[in-house]
Protein backbone atom coordinates (compact mmCIF):
# COMPACT_ATOMS: atom_id res chain seq x y z
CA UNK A 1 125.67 106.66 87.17
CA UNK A 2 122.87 103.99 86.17
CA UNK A 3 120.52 105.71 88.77
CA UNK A 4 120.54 109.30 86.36
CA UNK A 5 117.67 108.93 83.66
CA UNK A 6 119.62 110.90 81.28
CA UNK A 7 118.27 110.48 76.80
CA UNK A 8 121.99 110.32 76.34
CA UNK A 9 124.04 106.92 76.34
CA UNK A 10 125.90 106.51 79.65
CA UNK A 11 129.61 106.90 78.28
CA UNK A 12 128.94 109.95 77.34
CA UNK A 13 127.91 111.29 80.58
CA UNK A 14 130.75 109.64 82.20
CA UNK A 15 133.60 111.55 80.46
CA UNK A 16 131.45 115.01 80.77
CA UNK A 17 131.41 113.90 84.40
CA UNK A 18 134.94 114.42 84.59
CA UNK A 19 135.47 117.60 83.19
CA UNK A 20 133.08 119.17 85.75
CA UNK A 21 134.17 117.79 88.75
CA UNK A 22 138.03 119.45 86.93
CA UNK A 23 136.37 122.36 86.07
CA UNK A 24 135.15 122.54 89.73
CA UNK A 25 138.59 121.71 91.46
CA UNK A 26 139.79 124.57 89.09
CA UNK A 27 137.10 126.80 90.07
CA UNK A 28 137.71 126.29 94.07
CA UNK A 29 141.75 126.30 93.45
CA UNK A 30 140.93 129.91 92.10
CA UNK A 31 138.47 131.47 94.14
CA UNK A 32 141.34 130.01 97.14
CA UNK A 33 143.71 131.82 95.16
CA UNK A 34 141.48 135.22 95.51
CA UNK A 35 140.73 134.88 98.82
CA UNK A 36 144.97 134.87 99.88
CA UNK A 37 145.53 137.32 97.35
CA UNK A 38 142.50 140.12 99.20
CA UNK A 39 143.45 139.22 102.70
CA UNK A 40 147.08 139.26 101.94
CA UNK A 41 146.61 143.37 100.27
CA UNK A 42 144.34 143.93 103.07
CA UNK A 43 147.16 143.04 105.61
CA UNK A 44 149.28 144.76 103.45
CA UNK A 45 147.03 148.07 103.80
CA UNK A 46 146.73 147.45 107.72
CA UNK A 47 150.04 146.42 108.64
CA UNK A 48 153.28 148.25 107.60
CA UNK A 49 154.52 145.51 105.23
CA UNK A 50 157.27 146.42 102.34
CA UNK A 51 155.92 145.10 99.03
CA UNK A 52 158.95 143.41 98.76
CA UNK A 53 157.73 141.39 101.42
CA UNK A 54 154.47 140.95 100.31
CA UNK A 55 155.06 139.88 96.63
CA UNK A 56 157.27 136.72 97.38
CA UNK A 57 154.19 135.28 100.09
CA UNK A 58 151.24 135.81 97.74
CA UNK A 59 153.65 133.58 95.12
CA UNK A 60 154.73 131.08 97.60
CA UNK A 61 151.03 130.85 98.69
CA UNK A 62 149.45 130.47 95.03
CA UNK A 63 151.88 127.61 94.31
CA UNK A 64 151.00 126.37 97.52
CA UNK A 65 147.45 126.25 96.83
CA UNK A 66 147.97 124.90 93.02
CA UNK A 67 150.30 122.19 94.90
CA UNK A 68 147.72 120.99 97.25
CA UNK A 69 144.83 121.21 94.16
């Protein structure tokens, strides 16, 4: 962090560090979350899949992916 030539003290950019490497673990956690979810409805559309089936995997997968996060 000493090699950034930043006007503001250094524990300040420390903690604002932080939040954007969470905000960016968020970010990826959700656009993974997107991804499932449109190829899961487009094998959904393809495939003859019941929603009933189809509902239960896109949960299991988003707490999968919020798990692994």
């Amino acid at each position: 962090m000493e090699t950034l030539q930043l006007p503001i003290p250094t524990q300040w950019v420390e903690p604002v560090w932080i939040g954007v490497q969470i905000l960016l673990i968020l970010l990826g956690g959700y656009l993974a979350q997107r991804f499932v979810a449109q190829g899961l409805n487009r094998l959904g559309e393809r495939y003859p899949f019941p929603p009933q089936l189809l509902m239960p995997l896109r949960g299991g997968l988003r707490w999968l992916i919020m798990a692994v996060r």
